[in-house]
N, C-alpha and C. Protein backbone atom coordinates (compact mmCIF):
# COMPACT_ATOMS: atom_id res chain seq x y z
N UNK A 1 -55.17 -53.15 249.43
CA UNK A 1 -56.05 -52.09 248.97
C UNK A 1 -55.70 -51.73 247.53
N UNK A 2 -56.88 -51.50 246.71
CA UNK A 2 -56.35 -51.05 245.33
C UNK A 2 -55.97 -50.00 245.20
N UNK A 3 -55.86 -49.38 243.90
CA UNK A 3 -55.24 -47.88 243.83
C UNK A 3 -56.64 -46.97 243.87
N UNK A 4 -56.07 -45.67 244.12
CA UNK A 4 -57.22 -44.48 244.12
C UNK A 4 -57.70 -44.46 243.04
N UNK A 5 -57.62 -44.85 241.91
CA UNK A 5 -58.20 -44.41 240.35
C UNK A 5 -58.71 -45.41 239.91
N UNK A 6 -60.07 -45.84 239.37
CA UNK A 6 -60.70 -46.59 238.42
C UNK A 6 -60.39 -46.93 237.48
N UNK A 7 -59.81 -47.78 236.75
CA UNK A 7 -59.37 -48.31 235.27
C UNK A 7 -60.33 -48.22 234.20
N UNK A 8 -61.50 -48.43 234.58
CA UNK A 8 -62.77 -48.20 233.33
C UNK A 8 -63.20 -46.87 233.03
N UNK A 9 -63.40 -45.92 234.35
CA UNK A 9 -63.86 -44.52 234.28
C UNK A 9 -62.76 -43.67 234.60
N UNK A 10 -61.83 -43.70 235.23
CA UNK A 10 -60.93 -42.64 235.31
C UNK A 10 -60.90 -42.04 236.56
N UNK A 11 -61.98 -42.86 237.13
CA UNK A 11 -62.62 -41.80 238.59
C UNK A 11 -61.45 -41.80 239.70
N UNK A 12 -61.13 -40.52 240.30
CA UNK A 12 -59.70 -40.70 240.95
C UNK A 12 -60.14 -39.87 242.88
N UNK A 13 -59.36 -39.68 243.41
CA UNK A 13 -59.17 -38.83 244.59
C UNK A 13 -59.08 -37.56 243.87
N UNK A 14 -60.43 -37.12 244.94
CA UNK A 14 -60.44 -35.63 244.75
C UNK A 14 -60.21 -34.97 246.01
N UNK A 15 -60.03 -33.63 246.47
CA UNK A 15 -59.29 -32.61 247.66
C UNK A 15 -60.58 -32.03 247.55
N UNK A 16 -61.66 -31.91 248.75
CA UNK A 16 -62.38 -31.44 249.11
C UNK A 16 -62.53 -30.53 250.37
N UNK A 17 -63.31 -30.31 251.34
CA UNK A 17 -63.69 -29.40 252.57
C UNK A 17 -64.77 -30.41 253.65
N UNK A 18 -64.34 -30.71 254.43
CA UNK A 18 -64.97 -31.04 255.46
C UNK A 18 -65.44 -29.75 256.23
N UNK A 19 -66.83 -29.72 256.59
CA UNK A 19 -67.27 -28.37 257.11
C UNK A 19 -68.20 -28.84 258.71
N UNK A 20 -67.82 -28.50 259.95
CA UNK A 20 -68.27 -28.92 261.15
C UNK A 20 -70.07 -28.34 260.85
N UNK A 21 -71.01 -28.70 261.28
CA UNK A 21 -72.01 -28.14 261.25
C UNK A 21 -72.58 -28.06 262.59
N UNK A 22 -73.02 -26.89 262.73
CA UNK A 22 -74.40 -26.16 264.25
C UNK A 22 -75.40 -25.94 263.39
N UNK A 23 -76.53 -26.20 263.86
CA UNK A 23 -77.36 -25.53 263.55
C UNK A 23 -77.88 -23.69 264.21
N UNK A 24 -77.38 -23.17 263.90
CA UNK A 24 -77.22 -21.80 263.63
C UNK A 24 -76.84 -20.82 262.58
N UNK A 25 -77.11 -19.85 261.99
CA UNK A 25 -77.14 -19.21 261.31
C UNK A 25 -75.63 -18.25 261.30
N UNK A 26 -75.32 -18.03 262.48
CA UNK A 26 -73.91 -17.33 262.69
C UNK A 26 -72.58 -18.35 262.57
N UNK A 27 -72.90 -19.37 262.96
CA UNK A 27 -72.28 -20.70 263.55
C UNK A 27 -71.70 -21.02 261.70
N UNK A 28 -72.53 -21.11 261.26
CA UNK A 28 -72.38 -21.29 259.83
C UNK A 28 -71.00 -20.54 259.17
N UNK A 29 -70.81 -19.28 259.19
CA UNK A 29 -69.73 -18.47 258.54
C UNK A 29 -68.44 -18.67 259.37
N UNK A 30 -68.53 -19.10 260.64
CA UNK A 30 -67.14 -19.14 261.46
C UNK A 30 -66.97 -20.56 261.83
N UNK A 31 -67.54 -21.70 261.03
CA UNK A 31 -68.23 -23.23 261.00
C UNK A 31 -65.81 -23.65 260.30
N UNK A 32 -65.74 -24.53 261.51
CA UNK A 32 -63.98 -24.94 261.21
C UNK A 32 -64.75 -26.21 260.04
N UNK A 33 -63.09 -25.18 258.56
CA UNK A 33 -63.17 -26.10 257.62
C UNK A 33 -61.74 -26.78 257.76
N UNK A 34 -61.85 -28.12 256.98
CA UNK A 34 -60.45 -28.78 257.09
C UNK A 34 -60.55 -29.03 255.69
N UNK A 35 -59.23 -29.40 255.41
CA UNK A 35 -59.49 -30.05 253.83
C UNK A 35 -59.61 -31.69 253.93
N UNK A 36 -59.74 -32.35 253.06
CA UNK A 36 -59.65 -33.89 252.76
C UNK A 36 -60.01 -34.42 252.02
N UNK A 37 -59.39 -35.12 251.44
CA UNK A 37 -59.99 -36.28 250.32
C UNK A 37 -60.61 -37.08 250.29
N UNK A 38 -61.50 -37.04 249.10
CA UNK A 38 -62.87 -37.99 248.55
C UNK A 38 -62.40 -38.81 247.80
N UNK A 39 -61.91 -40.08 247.85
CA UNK A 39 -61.83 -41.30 247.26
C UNK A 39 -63.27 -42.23 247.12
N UNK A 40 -62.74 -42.46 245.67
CA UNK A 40 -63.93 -43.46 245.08
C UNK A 40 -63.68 -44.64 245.56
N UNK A 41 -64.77 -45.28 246.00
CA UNK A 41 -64.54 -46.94 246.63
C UNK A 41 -64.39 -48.02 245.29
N UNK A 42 -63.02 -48.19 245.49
CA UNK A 42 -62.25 -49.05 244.26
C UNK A 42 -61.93 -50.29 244.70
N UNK A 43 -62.10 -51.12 243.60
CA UNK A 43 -61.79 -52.46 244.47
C UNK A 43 -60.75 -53.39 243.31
N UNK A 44 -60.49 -54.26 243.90
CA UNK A 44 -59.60 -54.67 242.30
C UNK A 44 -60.06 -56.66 242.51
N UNK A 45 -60.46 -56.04 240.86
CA UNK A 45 -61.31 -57.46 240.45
C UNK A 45 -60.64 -58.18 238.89
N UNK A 46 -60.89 -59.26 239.28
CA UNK A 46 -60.65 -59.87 237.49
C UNK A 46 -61.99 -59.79 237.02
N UNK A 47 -61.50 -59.16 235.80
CA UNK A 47 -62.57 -59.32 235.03
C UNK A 47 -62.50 -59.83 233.53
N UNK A 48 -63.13 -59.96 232.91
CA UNK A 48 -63.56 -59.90 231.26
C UNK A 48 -63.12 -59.03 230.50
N UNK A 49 -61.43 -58.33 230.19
CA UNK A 49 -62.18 -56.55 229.43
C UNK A 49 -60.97 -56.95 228.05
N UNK A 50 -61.50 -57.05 227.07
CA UNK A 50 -60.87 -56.76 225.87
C UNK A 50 -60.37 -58.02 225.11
N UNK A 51 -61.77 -58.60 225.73
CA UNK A 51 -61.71 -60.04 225.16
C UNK A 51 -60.72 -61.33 225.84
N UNK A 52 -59.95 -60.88 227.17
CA UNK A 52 -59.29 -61.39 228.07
C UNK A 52 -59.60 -61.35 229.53
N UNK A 53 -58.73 -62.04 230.20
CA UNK A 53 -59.32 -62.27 231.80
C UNK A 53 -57.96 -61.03 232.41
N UNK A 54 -58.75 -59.91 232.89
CA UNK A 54 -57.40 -59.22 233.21
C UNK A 54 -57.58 -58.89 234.73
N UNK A 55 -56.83 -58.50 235.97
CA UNK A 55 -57.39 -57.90 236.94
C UNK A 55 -57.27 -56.21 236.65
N UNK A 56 -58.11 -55.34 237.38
CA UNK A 56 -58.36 -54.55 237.52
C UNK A 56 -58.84 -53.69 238.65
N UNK A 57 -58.71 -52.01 238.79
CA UNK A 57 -59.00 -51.63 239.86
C UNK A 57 -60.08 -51.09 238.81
N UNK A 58 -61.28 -51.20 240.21
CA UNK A 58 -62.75 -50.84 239.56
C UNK A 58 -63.39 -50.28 240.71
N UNK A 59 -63.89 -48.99 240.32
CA UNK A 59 -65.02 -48.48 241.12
C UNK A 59 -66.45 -49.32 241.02
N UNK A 60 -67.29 -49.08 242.47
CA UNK A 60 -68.45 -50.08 242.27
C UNK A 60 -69.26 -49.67 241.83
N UNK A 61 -69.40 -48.13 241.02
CA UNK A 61 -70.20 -48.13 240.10
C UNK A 61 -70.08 -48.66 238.43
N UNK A 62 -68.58 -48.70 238.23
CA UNK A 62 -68.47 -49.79 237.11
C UNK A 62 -68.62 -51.34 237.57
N UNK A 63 -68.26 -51.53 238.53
CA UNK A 63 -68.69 -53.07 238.45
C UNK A 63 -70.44 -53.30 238.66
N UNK A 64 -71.07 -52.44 238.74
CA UNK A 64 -72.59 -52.91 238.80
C UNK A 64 -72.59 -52.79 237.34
N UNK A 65 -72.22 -51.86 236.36
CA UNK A 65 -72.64 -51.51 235.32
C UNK A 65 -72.02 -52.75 234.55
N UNK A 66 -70.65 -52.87 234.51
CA UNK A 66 -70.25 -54.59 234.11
C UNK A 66 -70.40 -55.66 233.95
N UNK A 67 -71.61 -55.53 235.61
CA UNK A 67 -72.24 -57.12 235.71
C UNK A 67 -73.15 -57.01 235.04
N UNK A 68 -73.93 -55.74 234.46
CA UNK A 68 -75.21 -55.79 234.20
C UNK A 68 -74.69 -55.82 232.56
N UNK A 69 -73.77 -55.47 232.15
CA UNK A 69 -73.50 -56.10 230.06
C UNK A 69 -72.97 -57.43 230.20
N UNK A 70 -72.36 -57.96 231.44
CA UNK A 70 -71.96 -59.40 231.19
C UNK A 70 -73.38 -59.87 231.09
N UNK A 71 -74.61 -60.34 231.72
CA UNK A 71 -75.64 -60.49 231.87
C UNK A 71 -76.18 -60.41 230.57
N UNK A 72 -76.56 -59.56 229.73
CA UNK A 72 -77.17 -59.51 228.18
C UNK A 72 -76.09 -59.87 227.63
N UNK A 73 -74.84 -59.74 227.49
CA UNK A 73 -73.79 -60.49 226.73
C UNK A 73 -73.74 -61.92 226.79
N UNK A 74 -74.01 -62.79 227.91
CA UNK A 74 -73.84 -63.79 228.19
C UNK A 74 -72.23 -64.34 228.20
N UNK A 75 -71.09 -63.26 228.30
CA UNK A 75 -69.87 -63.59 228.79
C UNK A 75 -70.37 -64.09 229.66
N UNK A 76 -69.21 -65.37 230.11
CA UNK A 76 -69.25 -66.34 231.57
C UNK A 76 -68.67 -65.71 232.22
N UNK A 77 -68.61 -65.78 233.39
CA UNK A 77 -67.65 -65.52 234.97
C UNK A 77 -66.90 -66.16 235.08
């Protein structure tokens, strides 16, 4: 598994609230919170970055955005 943090964007684990849901209106204010973390789905790829073949941990919203400047760049794979 790669690491929690993105190498291109920075994007890391964040500490959020998981909140049970009823549909009710009362149910809502006394609704059990937990905490937990939101990790970005990171993956670790070689890529192209700085004019070299390096690996990297990459979120898959930089690697869509990556594939799509290799593509008009015409860097190879």
């Amino acid at each position: 598994m790669a690491a929690g943090k993105c190498d291109l964007c920075e994007k890391h684990t964040v500490l959020g609230r998981a909140i049970q849901h009823k549909h009710s209106g009362a149910w809502r204010r006394k609704a059990p919170k937990t905490n937990r973390p939101f990790a970005p789905n990171v993956h670790k790829k070689r890529m192209f970055l700085d004019g070299r073949w390096r690996r990297a941990n990459v979120c898959t919203r930089c690697l869509r955005t990556e594939s799509k400047r290799i593509q008009v760049s015409g860097v190879p794979y």
